[in-house]
Protein backbone atom coordinates (compact mmCIF):
# COMPACT_ATOMS: atom_id res chain seq x y z
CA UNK A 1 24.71 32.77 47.57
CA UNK A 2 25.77 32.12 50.76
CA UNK A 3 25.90 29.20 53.21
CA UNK A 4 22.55 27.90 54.46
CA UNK A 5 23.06 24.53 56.27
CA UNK A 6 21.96 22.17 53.44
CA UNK A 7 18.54 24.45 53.22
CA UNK A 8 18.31 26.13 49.72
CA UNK A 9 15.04 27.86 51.23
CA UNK A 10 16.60 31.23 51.36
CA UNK A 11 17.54 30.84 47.82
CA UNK A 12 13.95 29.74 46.49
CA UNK A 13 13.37 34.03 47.39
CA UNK A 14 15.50 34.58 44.62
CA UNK A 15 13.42 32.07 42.39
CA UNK A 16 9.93 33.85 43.47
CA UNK A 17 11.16 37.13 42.15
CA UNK A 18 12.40 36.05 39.03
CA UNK A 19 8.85 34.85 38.43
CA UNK A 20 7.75 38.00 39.27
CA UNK A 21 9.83 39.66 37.30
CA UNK A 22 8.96 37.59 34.36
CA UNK A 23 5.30 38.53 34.71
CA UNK A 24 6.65 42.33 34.60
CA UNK A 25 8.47 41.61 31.51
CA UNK A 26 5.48 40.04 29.72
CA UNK A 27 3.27 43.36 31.09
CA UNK A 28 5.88 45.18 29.16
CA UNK A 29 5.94 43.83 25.96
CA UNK A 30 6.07 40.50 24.08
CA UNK A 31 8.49 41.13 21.67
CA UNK A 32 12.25 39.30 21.05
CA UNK A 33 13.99 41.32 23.48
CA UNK A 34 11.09 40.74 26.62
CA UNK A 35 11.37 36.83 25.44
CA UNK A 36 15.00 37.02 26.08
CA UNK A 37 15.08 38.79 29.23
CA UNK A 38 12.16 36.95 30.26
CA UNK A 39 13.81 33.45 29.84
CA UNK A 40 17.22 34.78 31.59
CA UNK A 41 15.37 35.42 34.59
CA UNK A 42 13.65 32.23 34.40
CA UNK A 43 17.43 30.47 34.17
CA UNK A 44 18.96 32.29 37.08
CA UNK A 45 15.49 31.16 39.03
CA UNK A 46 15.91 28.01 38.34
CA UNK A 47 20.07 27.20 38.73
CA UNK A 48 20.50 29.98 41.78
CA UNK A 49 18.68 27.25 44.29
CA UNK A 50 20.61 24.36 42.63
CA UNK A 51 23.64 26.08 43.18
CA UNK A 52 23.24 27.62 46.65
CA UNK A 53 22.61 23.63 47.53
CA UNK A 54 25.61 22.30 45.90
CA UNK A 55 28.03 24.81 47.32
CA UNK A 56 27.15 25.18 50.58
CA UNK A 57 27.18 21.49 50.81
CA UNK A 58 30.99 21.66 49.36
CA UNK A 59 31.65 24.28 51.56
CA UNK A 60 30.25 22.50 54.82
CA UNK A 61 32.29 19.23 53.51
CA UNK A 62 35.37 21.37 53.65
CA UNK A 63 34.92 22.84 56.66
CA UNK A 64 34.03 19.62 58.92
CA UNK A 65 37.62 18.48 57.16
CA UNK A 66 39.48 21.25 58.54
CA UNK A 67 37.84 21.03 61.88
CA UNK A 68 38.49 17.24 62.39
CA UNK A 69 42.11 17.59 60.83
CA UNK A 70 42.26 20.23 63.66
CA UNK A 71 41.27 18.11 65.95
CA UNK A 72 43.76 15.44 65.25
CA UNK A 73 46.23 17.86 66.01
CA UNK A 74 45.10 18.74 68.81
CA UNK A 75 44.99 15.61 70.08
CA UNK A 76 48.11 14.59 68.46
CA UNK A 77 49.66 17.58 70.60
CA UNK A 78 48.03 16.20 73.67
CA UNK A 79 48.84 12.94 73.17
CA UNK A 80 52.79 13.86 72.79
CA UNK A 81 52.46 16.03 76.48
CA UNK A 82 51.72 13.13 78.11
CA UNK A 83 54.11 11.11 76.68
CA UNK A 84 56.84 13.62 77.63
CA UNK A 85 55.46 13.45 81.28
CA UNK A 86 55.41 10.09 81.39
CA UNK A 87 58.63 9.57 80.59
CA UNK A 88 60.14 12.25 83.28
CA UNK A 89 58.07 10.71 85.77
């Protein structure tokens, strides 16, 4: 799962194969075991685009915080430069 810029797209991929893979279960067999398998695919289909959503949106949430506490800094920084020029003027 990576970061996708609040587009779980990339994930649905993941989603389309474990269908497939489902059907490739079934073609093998029907019994307990295929069942199992079968719905364990199904699960990781369904929660890998729900995830990939919810933590690249964290992840983006975090990352505008550290850029705008950056900026404050920054301009924190600036901000005490010109003060320190102003008063040796």
């Amino acid at each position: 799962m990576g970061l996708y810029e609040l587009d779980r797209r990339p994930a649905l991929g993941f989603s389309a194969g474990a269908l497939f893979g489902c059907s490739a279960v079934f073609s093998m067999g029907t019994s307990t075991g295929y069942w199992i398998l079968a719905a364990t695919l199904l699960a990781f289909g369904t929660v890998t685009p729900m995830a990939t959503r919810r933590y690249s949106v964290a992840a983006q949430g975090k990352a505008r915080n550290i850029a705008r506490q950056q900026e404050e800094r920054r301009l924190a920084r600036q901000r005490r430069a010109e003060r320190r020029q102003q008063r040796r003027r």
